[in-house]
PDB file of N, CA and C in Angstrom:
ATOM      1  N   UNK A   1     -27.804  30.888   7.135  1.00  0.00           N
ATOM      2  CA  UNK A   1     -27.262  31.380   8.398  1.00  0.00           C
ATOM      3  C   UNK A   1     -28.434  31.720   9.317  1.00  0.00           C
ATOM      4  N   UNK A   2     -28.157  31.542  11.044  1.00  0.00           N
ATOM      5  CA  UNK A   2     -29.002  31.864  11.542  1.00  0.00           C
ATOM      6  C   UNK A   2     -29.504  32.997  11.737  1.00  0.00           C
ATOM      7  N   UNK A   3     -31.065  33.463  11.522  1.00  0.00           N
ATOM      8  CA  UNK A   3     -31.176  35.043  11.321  1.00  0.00           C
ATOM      9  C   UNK A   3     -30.860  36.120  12.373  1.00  0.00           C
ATOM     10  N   UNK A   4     -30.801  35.356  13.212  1.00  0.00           N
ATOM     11  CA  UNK A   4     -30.775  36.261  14.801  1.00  0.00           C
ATOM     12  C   UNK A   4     -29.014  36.440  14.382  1.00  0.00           C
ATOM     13  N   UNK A   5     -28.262  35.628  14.294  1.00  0.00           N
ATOM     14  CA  UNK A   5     -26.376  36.236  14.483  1.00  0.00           C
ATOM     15  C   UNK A   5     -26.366  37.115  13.027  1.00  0.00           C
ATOM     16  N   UNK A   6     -27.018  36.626  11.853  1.00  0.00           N
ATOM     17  CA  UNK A   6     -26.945  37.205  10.543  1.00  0.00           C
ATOM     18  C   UNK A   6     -27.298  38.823  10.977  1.00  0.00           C
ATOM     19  N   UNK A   7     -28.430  39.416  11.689  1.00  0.00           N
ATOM     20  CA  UNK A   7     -28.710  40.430  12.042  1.00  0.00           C
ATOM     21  C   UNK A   7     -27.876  41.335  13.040  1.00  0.00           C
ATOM     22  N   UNK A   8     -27.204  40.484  14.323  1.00  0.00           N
ATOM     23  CA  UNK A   8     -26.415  40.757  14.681  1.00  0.00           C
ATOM     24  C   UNK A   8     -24.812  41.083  14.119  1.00  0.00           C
ATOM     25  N   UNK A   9     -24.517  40.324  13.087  1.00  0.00           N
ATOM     26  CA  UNK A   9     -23.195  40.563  11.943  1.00  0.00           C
ATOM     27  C   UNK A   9     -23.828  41.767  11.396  1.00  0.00           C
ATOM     28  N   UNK A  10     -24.850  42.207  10.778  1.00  0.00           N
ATOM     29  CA  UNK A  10     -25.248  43.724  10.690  1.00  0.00           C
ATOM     30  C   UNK A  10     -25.447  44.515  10.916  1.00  0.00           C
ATOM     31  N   UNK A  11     -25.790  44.453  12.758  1.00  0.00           N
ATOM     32  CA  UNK A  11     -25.337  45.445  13.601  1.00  0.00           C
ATOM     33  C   UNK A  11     -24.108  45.822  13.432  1.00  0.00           C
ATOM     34  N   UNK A  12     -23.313  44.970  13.401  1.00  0.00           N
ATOM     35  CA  UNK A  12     -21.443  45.436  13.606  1.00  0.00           C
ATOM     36  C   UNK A  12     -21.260  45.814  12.660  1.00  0.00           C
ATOM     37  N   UNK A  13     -21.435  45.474  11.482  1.00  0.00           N
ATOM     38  CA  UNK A  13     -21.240  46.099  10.085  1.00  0.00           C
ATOM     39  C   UNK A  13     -21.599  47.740   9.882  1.00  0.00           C
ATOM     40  N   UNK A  14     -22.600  47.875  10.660  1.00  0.00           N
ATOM     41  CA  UNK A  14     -23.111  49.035  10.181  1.00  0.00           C
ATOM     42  C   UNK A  14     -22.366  50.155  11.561  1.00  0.00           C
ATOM     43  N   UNK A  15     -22.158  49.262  12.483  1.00  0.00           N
ATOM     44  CA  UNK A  15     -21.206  49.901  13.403  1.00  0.00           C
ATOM     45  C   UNK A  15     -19.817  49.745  13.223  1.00  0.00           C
ATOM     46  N   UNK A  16     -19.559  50.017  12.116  1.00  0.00           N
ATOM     47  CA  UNK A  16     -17.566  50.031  11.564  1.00  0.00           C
ATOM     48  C   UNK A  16     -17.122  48.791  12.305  1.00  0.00           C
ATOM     49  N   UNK A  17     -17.702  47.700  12.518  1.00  0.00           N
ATOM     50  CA  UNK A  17     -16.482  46.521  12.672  1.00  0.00           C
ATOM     51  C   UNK A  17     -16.766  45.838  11.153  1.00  0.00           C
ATOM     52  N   UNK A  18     -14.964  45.470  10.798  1.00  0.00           N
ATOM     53  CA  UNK A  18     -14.977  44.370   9.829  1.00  0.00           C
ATOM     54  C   UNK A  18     -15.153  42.949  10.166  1.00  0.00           C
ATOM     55  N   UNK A  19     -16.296  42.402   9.652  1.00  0.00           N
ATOM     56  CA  UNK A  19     -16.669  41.095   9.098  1.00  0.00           C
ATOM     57  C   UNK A  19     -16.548  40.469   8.349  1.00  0.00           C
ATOM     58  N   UNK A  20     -15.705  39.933   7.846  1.00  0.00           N
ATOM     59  CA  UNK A  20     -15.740  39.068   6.562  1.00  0.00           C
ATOM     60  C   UNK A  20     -16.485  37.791   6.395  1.00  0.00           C
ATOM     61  N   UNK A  21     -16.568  37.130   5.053  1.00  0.00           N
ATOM     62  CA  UNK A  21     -17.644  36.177   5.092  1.00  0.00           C
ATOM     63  C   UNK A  21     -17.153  34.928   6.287  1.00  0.00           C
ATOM     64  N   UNK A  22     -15.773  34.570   5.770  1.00  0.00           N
ATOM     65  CA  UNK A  22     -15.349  33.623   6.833  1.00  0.00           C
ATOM     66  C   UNK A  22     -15.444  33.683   8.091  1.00  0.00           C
ATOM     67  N   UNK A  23     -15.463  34.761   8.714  1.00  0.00           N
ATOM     68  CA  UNK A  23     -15.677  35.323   9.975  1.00  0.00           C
ATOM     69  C   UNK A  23     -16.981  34.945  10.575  1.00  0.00           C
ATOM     70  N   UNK A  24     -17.982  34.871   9.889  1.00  0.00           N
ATOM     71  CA  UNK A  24     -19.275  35.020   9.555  1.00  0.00           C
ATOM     72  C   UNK A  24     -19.926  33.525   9.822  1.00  0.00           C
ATOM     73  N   UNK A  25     -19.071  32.779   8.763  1.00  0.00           N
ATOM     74  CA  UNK A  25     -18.849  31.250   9.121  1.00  0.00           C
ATOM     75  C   UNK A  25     -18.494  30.703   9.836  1.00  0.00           C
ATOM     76  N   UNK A  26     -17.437  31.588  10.277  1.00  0.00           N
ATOM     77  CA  UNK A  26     -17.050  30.901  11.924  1.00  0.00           C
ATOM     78  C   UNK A  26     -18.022  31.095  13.045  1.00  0.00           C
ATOM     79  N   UNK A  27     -18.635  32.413  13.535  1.00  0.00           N
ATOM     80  CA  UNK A  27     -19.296  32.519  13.874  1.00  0.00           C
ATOM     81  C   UNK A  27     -21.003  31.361  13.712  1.00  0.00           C
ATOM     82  N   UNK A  28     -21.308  31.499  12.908  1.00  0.00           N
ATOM     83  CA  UNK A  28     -22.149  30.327  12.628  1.00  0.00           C
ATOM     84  C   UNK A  28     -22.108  29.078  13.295  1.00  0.00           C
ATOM     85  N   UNK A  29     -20.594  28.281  13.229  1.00  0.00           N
ATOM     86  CA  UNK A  29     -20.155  27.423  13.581  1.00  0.00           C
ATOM     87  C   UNK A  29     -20.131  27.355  15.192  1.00  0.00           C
ATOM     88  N   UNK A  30     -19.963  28.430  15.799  1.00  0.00           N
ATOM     89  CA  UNK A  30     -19.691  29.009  17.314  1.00  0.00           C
ATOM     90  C   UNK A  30     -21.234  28.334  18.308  1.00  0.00           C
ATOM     91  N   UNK A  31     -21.736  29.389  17.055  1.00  0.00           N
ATOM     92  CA  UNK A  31     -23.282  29.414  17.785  1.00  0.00           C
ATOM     93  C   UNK A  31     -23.873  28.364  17.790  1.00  0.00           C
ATOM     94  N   UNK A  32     -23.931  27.377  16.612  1.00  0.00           N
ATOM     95  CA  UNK A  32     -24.450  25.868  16.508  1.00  0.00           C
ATOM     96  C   UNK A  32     -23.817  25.103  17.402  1.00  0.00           C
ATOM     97  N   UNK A  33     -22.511  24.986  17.967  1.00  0.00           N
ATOM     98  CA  UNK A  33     -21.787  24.748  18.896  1.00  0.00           C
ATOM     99  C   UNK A  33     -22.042  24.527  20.374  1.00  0.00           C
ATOM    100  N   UNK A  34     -22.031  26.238  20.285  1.00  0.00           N
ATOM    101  CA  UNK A  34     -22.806  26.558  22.127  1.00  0.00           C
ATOM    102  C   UNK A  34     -24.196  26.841  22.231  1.00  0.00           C
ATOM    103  N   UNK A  35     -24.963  27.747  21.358  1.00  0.00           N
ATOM    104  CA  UNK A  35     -26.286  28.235  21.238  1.00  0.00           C
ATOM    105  C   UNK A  35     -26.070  29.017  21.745  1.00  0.00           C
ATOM    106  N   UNK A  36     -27.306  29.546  22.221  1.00  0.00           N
ATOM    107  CA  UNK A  36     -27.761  30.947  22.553  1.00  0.00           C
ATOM    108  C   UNK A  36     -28.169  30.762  24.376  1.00  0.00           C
ATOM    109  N   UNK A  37     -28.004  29.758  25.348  1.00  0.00           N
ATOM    110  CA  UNK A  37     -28.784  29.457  26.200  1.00  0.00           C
ATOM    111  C   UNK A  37     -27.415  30.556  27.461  1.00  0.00           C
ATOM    112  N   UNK A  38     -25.863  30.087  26.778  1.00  0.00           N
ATOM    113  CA  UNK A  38     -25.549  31.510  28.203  1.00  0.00           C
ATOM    114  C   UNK A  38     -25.126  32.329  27.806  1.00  0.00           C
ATOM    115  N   UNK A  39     -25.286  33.370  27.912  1.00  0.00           N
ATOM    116  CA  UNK A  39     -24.764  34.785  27.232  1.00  0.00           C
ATOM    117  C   UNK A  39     -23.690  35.022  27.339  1.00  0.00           C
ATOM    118  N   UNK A  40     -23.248  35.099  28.289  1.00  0.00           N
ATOM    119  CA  UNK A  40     -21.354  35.332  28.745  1.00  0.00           C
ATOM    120  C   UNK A  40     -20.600  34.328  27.719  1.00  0.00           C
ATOM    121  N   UNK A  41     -21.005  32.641  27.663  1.00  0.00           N
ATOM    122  CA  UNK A  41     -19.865  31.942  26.342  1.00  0.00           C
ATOM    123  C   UNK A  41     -20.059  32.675  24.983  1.00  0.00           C
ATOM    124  N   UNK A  42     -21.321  32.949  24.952  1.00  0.00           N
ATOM    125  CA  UNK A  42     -21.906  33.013  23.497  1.00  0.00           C
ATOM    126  C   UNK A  42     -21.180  34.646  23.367  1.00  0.00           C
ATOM    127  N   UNK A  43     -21.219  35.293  24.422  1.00  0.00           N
ATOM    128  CA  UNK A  43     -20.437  37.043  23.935  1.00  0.00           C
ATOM    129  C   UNK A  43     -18.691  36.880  23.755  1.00  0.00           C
ATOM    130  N   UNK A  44     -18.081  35.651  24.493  1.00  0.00           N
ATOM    131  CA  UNK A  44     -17.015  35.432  24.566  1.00  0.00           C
ATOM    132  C   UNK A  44     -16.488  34.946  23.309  1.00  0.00           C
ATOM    133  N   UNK A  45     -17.177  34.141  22.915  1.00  0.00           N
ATOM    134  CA  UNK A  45     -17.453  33.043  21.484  1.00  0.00           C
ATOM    135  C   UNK A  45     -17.343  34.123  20.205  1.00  0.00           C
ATOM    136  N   UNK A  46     -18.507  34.992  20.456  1.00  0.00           N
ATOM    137  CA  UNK A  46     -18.621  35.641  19.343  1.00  0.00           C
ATOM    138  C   UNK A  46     -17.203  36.974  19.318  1.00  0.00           C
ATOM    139  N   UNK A  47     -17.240  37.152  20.492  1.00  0.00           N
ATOM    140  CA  UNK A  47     -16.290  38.393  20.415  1.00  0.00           C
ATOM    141  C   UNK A  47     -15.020  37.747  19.810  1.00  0.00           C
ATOM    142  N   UNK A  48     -14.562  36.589  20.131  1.00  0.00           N
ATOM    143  CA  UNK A  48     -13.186  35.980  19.922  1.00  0.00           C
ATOM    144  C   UNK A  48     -13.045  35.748  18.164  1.00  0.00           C
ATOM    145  N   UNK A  49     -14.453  35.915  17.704  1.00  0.00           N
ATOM    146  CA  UNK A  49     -14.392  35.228  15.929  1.00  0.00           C
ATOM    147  C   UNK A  49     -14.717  36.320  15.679  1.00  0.00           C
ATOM    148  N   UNK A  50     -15.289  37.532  16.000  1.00  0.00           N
ATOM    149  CA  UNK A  50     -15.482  38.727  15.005  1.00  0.00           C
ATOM    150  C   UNK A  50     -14.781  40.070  15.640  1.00  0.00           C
ATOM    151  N   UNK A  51     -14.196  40.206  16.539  1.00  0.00           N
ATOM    152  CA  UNK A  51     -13.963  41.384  16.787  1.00  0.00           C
ATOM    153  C   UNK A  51     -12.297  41.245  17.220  1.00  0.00           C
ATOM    154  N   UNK A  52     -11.262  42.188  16.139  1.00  0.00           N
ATOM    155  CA  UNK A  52     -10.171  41.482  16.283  1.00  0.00           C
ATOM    156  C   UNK A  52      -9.221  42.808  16.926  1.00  0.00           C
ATOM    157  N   UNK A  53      -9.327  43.897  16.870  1.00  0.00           N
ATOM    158  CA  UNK A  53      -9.036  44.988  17.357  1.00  0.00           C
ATOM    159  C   UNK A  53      -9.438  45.398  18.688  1.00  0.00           C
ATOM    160  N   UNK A  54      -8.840  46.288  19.703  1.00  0.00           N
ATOM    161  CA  UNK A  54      -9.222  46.664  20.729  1.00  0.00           C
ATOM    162  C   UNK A  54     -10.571  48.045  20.506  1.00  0.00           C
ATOM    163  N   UNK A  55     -10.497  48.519  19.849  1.00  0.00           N
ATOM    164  CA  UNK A  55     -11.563  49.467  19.242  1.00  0.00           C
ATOM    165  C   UNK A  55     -12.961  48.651  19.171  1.00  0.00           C
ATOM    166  N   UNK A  56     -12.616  47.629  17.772  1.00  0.00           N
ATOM    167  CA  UNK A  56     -13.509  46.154  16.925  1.00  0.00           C
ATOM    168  C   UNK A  56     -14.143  45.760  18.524  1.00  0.00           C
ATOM    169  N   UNK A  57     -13.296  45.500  19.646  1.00  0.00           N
ATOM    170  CA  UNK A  57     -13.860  44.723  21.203  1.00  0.00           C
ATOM    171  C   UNK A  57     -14.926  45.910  21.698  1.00  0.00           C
ATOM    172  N   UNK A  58     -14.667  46.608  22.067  1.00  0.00           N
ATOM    173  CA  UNK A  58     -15.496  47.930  22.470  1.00  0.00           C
ATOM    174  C   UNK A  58     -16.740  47.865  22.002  1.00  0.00           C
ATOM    175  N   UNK A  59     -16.367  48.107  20.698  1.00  0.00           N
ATOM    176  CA  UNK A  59     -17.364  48.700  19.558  1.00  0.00           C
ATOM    177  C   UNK A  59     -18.492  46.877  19.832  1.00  0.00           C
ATOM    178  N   UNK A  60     -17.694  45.802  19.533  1.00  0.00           N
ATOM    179  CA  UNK A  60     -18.516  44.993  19.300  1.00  0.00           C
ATOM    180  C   UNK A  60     -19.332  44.624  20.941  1.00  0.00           C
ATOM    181  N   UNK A  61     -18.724  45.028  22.204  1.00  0.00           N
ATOM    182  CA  UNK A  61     -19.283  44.894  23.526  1.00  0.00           C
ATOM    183  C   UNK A  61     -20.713  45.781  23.549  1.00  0.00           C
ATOM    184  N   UNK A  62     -20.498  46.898  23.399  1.00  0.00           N
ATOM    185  CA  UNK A  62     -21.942  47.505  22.960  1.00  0.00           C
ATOM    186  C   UNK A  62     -22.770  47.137  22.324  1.00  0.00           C
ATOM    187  N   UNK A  63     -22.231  46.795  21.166  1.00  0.00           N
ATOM    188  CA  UNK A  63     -23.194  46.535  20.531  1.00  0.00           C
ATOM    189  C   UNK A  63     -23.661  44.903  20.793  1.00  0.00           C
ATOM    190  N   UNK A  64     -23.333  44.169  21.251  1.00  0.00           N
ATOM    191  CA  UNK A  64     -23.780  42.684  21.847  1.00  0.00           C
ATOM    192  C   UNK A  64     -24.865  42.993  22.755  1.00  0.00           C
ATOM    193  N   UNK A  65     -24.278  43.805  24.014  1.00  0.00           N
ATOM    194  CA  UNK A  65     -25.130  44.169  25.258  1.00  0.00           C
ATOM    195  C   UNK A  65     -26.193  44.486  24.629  1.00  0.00           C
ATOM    196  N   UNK A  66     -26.503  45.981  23.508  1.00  0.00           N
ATOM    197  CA  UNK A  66     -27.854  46.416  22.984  1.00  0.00           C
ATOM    198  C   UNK A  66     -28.574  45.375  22.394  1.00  0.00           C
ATOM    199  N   UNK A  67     -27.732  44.552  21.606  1.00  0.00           N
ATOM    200  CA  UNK A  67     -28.398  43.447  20.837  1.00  0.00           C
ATOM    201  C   UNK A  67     -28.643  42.307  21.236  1.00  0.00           C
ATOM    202  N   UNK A  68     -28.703  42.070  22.304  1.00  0.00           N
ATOM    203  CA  UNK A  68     -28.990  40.880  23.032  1.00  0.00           C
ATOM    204  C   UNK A  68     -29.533  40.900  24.569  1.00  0.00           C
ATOM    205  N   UNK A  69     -29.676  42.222  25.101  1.00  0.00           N
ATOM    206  CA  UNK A  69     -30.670  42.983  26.022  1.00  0.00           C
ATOM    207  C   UNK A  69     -31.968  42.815  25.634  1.00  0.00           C
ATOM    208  N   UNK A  70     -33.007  42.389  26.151  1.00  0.00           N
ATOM    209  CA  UNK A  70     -34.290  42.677  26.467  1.00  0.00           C
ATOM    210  C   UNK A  70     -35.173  42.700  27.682  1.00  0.00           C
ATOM    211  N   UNK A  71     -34.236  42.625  28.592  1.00  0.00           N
ATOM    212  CA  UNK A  71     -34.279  42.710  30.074  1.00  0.00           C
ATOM    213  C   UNK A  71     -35.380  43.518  29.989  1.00  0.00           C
ATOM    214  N   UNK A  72     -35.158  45.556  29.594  1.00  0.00           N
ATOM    215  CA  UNK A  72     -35.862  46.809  29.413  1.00  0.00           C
ATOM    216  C   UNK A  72     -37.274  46.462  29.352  1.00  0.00           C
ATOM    217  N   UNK A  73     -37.756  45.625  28.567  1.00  0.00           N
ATOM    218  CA  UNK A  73     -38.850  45.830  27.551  1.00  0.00           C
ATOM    219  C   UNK A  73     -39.839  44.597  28.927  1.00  0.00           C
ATOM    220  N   UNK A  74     -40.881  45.100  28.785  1.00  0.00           N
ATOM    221  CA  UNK A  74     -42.071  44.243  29.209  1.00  0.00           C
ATOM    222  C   UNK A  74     -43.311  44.353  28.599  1.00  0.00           C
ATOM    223  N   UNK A  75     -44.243  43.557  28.603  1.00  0.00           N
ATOM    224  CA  UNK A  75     -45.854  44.054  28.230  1.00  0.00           C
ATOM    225  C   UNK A  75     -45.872  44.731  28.306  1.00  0.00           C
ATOM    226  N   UNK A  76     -46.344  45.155  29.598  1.00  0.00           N
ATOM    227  CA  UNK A  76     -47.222  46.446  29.724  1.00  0.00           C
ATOM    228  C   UNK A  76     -46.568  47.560  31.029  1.00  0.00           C
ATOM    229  N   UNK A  77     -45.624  47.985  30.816  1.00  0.00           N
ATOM    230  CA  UNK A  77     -44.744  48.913  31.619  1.00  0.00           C
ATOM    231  C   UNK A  77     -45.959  49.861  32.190  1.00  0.00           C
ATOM    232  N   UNK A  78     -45.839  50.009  33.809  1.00  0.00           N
ATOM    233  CA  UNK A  78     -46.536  50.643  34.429  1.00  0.00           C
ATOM    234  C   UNK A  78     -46.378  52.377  33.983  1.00  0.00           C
ATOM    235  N   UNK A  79     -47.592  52.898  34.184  1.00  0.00           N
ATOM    236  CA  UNK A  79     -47.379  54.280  32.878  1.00  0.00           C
ATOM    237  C   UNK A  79     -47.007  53.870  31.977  1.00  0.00           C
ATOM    238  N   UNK A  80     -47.159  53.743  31.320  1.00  0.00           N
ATOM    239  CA  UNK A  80     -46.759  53.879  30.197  1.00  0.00           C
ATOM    240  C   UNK A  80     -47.714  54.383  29.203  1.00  0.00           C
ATOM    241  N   UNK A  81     -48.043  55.032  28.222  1.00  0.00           N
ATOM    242  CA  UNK A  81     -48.952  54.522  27.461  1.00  0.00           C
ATOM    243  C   UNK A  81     -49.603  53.556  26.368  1.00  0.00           C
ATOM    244  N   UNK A  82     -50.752  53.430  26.512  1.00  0.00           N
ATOM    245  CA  UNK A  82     -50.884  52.092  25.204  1.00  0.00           C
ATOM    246  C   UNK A  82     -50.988  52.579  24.217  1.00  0.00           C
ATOM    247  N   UNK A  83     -51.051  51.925  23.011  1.00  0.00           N
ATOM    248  CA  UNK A  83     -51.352  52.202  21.336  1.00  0.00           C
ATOM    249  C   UNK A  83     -52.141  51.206  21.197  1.00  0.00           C
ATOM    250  N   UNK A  84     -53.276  51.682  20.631  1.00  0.00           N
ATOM    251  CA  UNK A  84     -54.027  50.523  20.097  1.00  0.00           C
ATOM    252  C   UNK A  84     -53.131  50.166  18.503  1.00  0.00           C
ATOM    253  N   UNK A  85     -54.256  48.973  18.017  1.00  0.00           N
ATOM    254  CA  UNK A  85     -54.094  48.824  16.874  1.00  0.00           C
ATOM    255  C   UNK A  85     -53.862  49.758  15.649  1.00  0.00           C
ATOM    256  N   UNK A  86     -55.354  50.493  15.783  1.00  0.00           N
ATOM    257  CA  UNK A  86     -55.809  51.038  15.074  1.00  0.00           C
ATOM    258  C   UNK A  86     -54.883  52.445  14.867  1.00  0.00           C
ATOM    259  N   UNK A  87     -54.322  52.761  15.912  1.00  0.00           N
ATOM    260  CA  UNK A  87     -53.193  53.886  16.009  1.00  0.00           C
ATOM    261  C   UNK A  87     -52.001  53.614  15.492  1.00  0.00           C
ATOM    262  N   UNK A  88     -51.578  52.369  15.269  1.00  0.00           N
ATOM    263  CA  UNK A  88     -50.253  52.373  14.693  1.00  0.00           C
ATOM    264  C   UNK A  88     -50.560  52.179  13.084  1.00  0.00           C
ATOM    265  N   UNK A  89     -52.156  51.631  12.800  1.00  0.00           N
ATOM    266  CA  UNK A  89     -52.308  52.205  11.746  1.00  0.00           C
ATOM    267  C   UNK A  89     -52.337  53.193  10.565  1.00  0.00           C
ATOM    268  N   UNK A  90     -53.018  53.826  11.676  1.00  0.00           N
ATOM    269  CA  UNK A  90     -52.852  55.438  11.358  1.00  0.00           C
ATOM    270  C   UNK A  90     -51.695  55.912  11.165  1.00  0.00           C
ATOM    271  N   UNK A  91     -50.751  55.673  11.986  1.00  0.00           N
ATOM    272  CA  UNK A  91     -49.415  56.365  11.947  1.00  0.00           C
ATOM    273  C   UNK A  91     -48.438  55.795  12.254  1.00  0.00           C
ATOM    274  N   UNK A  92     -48.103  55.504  10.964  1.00  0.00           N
ATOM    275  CA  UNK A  92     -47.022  54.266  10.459  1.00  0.00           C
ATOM    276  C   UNK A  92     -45.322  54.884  10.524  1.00  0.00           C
ATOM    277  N   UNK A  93     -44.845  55.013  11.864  1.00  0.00           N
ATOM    278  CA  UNK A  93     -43.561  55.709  11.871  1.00  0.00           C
ATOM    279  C   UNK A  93     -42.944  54.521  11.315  1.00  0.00           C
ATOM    280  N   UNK A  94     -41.471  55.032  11.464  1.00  0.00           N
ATOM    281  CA  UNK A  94     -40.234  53.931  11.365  1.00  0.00           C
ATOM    282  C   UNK A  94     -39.933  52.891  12.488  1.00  0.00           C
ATOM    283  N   UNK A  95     -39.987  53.579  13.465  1.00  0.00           N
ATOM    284  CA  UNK A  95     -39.959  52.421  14.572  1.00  0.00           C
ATOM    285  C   UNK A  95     -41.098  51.342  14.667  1.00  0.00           C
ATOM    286  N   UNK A  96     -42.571  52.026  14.254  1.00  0.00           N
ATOM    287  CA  UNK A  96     -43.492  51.068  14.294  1.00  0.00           C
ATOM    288  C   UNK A  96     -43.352  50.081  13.386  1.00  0.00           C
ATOM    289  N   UNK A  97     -42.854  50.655  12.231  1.00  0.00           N
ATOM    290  CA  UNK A  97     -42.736  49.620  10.973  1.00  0.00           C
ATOM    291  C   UNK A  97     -41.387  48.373  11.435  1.00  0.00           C
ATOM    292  N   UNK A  98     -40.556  49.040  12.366  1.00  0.00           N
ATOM    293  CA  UNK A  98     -39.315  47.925  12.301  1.00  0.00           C
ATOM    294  C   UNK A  98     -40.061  46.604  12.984  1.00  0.00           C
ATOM    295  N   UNK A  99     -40.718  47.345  14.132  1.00  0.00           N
ATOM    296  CA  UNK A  99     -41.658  46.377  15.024  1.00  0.00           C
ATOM    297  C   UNK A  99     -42.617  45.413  14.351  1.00  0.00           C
ATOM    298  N   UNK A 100     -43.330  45.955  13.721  1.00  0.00           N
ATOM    299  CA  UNK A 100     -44.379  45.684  13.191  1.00  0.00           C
ATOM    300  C   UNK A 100     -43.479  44.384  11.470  1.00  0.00           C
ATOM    301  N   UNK A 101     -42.359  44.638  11.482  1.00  0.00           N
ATOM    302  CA  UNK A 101     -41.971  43.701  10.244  1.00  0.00           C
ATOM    303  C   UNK A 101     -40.532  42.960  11.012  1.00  0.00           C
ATOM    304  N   UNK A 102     -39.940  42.943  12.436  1.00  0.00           N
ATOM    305  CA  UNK A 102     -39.413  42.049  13.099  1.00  0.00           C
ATOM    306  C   UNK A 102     -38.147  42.561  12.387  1.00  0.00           C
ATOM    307  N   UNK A 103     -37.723  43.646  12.506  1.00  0.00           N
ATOM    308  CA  UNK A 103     -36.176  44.417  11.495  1.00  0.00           C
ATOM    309  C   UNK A 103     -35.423  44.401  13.034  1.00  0.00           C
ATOM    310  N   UNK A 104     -35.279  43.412  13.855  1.00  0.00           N
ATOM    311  CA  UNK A 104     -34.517  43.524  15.085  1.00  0.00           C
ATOM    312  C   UNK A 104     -32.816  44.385  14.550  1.00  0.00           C
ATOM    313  N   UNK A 105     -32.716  43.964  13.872  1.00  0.00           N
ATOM    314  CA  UNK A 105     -31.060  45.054  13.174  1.00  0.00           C
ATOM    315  C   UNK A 105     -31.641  46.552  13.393  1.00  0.00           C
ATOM    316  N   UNK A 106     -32.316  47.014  12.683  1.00  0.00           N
ATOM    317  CA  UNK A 106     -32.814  48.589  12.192  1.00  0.00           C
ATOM    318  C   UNK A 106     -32.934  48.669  13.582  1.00  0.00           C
ATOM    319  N   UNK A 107     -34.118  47.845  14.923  1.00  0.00           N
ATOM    320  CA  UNK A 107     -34.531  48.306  15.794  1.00  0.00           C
ATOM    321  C   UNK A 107     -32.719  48.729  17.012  1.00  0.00           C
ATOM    322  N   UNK A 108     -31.683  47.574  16.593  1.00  0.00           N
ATOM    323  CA  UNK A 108     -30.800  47.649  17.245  1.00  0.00           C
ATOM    324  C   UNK A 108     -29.965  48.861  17.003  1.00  0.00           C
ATOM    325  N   UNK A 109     -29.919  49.428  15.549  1.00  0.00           N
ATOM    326  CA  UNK A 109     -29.087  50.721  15.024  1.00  0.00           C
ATOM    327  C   UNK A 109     -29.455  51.596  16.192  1.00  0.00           C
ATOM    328  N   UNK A 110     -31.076  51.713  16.222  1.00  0.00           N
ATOM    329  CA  UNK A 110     -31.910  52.817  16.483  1.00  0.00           C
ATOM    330  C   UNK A 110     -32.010  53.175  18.108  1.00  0.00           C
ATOM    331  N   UNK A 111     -31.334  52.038  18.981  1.00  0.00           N
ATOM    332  CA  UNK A 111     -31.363  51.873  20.406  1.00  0.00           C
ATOM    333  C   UNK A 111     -30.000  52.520  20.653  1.00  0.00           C
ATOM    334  N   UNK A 112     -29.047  51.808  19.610  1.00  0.00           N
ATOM    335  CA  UNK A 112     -27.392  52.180  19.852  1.00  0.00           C
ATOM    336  C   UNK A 112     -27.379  53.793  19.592  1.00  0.00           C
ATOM    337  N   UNK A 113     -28.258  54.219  18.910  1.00  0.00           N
ATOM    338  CA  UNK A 113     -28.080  56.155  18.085  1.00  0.00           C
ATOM    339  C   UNK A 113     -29.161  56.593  19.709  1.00  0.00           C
ATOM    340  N   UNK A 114     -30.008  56.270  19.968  1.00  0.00           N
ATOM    341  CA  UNK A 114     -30.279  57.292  21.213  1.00  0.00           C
ATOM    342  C   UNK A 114     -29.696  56.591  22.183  1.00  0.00           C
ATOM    343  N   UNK A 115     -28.965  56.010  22.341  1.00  0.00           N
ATOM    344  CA  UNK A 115     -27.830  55.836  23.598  1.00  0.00           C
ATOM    345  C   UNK A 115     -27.023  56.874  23.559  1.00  0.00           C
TER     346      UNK A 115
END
């Protein structure tokens, strides 16, 4: 399965929507289908094969938007501060580690909990 929707099926999972494997497969099927190139089919696509409740729609709209947002994020955000290397060495939080090992799921939990 592709890792990017596989991660995304674990966002929802871990956000109380049911997934089942077939679901899962369908989805698969969706995405090989349309891809990833417009967001609106691909949220329509996916919402229509995994989210079957009006709650399941909600729940899974958030969590699409967080998980498929990167609008936010740039290089080098004016102010901001930098981290070198050598600093995230030193101090190996959880967020650095999700970053630092590409856990886009963990990083998505962690965007949806300080929302």
């Amino acid at each position: 399965m592709d890792r990017i929707l596989e991660e995304f099926i674990s966002v929802l999972r871990i956000s109380d929507v049911r997934v089942s494997v077939s679901e899962s497969i369908d989805a698969m099927h969706a995405v090989q289908f349309i891809g990833y190139g417009n967001r609106e089919v691909l949220k329509d696509s996916l919402s229509s094969v995994l989210a079957k409740s009006t709650a399941e729609k909600e729940i899974f709209n958030e969590c699409f938007d967080c998980f498929f947002s990167f609008d936010g994020f740039s290089d080098k955000e004016a102010g901001a501060p930098q981290i070198s290397d050598m600093e995230i060495q030193q101090e190996p939080f959880t967020l650095t580690r999700m970053l630092a090992s590409g856990d886009s799921a963990g990083l998505t939990v962690l965007m949806i909990e300080g929302a």
